[in-house]
Protein backbone atom coordinates (compact mmCIF):
# COMPACT_ATOMS: atom_id res chain seq x y z
CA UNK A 1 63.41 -4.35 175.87
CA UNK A 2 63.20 -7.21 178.60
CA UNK A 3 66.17 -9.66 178.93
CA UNK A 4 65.15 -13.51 179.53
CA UNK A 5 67.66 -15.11 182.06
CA UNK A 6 67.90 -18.85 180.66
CA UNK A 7 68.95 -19.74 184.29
CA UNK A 8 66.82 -20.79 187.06
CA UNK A 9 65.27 -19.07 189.88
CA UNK A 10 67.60 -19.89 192.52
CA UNK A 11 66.23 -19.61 196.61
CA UNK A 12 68.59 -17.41 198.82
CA UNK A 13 71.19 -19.14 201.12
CA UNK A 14 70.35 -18.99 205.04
CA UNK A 15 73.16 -17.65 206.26
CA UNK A 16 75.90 -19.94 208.18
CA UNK A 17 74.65 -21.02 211.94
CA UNK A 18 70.61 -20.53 210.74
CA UNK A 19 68.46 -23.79 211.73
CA UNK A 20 64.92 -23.84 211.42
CA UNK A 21 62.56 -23.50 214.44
CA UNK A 22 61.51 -26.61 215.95
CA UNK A 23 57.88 -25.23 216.67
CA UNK A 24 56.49 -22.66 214.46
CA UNK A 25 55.63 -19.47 216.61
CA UNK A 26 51.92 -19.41 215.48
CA UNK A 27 50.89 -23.39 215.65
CA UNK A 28 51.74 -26.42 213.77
CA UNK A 29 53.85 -26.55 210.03
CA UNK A 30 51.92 -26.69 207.51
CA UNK A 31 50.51 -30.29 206.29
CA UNK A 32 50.88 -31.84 209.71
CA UNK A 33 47.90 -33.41 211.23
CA UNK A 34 46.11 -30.85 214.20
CA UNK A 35 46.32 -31.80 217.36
CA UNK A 36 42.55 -31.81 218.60
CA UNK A 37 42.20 -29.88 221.81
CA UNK A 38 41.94 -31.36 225.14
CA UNK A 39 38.15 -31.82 225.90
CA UNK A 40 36.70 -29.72 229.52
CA UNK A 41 33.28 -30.11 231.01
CA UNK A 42 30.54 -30.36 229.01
CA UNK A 43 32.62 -31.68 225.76
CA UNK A 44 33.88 -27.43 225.63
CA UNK A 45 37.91 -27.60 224.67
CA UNK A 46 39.58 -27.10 227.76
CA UNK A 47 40.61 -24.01 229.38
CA UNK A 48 36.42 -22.69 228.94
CA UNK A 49 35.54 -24.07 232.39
CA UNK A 50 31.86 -24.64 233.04
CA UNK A 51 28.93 -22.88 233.18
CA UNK A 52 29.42 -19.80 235.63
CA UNK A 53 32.73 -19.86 234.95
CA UNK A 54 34.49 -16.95 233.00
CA UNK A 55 36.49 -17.73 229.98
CA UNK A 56 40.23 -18.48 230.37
CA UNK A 57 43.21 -18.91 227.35
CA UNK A 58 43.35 -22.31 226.74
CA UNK A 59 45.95 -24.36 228.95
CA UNK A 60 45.04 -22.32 231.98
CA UNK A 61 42.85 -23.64 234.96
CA UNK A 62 39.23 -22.18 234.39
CA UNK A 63 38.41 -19.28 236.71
CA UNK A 64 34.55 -20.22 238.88
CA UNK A 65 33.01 -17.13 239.60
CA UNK A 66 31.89 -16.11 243.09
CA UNK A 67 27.96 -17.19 244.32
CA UNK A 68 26.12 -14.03 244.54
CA UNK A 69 25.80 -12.63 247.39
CA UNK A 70 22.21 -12.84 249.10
CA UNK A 71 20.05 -9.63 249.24
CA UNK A 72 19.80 -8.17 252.29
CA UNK A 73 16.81 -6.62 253.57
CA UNK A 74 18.53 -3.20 254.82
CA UNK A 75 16.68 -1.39 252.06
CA UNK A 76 13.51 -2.07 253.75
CA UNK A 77 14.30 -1.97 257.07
CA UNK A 78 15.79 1.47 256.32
CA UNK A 79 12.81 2.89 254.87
CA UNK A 80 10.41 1.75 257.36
CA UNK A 81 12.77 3.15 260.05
CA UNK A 82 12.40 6.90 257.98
CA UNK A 83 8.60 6.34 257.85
CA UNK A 84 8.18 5.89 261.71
CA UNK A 85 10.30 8.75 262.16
CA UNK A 86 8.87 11.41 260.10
CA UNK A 87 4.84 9.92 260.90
CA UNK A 88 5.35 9.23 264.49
CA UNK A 89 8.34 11.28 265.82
CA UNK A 90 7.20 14.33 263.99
CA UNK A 91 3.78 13.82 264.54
CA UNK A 92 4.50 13.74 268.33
CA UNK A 93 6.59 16.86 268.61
CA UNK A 94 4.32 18.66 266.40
CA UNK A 95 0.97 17.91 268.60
CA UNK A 96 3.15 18.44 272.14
CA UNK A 97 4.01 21.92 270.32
CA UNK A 98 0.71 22.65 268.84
CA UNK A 99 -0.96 22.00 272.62
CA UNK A 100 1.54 24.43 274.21
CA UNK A 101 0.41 26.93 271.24
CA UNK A 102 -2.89 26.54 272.26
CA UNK A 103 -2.22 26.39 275.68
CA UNK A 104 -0.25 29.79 275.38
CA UNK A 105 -2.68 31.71 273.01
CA UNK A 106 -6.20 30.44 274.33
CA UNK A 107 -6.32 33.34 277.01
CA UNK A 108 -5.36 35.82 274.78
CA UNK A 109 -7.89 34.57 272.18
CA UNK A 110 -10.79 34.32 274.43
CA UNK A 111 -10.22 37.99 275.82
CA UNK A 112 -10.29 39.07 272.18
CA UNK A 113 -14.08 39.71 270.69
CA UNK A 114 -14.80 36.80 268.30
CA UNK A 115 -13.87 37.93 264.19
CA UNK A 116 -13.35 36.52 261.03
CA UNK A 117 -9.80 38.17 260.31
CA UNK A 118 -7.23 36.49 262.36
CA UNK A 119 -4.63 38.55 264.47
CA UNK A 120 -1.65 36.88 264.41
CA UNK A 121 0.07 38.75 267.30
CA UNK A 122 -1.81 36.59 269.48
CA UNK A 123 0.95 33.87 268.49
CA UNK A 124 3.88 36.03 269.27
CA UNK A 125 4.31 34.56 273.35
CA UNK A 126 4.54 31.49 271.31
CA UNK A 127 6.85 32.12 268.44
CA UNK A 128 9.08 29.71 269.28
CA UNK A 129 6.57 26.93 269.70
CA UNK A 130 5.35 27.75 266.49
CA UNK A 131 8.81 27.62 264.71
CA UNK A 132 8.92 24.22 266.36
CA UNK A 133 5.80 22.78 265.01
CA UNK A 134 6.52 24.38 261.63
CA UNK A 135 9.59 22.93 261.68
CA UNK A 136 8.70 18.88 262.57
CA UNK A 137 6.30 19.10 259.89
CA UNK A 138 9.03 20.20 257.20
CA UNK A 139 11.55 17.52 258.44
CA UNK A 140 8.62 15.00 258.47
CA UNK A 141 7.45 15.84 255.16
CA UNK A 142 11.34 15.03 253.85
CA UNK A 143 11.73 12.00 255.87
CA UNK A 144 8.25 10.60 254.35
CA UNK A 145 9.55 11.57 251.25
CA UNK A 146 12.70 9.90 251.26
CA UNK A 147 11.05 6.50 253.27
CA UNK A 148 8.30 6.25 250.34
CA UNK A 149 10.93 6.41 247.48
CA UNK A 150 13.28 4.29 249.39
CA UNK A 151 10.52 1.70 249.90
CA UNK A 152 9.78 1.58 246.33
CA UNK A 153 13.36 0.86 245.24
CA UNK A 154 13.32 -1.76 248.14
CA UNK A 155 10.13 -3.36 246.66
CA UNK A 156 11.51 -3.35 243.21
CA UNK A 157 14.88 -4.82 244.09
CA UNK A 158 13.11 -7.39 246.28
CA UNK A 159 15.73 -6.29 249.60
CA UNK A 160 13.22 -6.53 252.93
CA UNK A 161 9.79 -6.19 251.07
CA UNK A 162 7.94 -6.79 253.73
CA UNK A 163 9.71 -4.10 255.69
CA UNK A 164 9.44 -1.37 252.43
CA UNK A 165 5.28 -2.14 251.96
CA UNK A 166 4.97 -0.94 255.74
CA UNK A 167 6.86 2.24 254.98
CA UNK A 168 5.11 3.17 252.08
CA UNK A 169 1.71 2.99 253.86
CA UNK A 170 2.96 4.35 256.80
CA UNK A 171 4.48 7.22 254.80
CA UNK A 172 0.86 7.75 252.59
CA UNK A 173 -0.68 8.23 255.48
CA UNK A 174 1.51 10.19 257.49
CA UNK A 175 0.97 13.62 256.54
CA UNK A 176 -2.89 13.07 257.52
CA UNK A 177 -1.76 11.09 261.27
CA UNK A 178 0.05 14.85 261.57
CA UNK A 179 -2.83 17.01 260.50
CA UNK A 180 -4.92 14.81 262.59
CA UNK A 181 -2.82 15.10 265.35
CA UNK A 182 -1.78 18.61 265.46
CA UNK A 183 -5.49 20.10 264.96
CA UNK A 184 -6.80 17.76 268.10
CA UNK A 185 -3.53 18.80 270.42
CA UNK A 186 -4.20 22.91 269.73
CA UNK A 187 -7.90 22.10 269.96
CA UNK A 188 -7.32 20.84 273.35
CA UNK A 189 -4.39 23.36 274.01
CA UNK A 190 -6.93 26.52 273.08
CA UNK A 191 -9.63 24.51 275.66
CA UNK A 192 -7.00 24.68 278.16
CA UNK A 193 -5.58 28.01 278.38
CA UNK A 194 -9.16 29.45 277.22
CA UNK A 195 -10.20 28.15 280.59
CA UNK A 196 -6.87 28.98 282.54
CA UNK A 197 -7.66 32.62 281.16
CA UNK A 198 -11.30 32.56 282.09
């Protein structure tokens, strides 16, 4: 059983001191006309800056981004450096070592009768010359490596293009400037010491 109050609905009292806030915390009463935002650049409300610029509340000064900076061709340059190293540098130590191989094997070989199987304690003398060439053409092979790959990224990313086509080529062909090389030097170096022997 509901009871019907025959009075009205009454609102409660504020209590004493209680005034009503000037501004309402989230924008203007209700019923009052908008206040249209300040225009920016461009007709954008202000406080979105311009184009480039990144977004800021509204009231504060936009914030410009910074120009980019321009690439710099150090990729390139980097990788062409790598490729001269491991085709020339190696290539060079490897032949000087290879000739001195040949140089101190060639007697030995030419006192030995000619056969197909190869006696490798002819190299012993020479062991260290031989760890030497064994080991330019290892740290050439890595350096190539690491200049071709290098001068692809450089390519890609457009930093010193000119720079990064060199290296590649240069590092292509730079394990057959070694082979090249080496095989002419101990050529010549088994000439040599064949002859010193003889």
């Amino acid at each position: 059983m509901s009871v019907v109050s025959d009075r009205p609905e009454q609102s409660p009292t504020p209590p004493p001191g209680w005034a009503a806030p000037a501004t309402p915390p989230f924008g203007p009463p209700p019923g009052s006309p908008a206040t249209p935002p300040a225009a920016g650049p461009h007709g954008m409300p202000a406080g979105y800056g311009g184009p480039g610029a990144r977004y800021a509340p509204p009231g504060m000064p936009p914030v410009a981004t910074a120009p980019a900076a321009p690439a710099t061709p150090a990729l390139g340059i980097v990788s062409l450096v790598l490729a001269l190293i491991a085709a020339v540098g190696a290539t060079l130590v490897g032949a000087w070592a290879a000739f001195r191989i040949g140089m101190g094997a060639g007697s030995e070989i030419a006192l030995r009768p000619m056969d197909m199987n190869v006696d490798w304690s002819v190299l012993s003398p020479v062991r260290d010359l031989v760890l030497l060439a064994e080991a330019s053409f290892w740290i050439g092979t890595v350096l190539g490596v690491w200049a071709l790959v290098q001068g692809i990224v450089a390519i890609l990313r457009r930093r010193g293009r000119g720079y990064a086509i060199a290296a590649v080529v240069i590092a292509v062909f730079g394990p057959a400037i070694f082979f090249t090389a080496v095989q002419a030097a101990l050529t010549a170096g088994f000439g040599a010491g064949s002859s010193i022997g003889g």
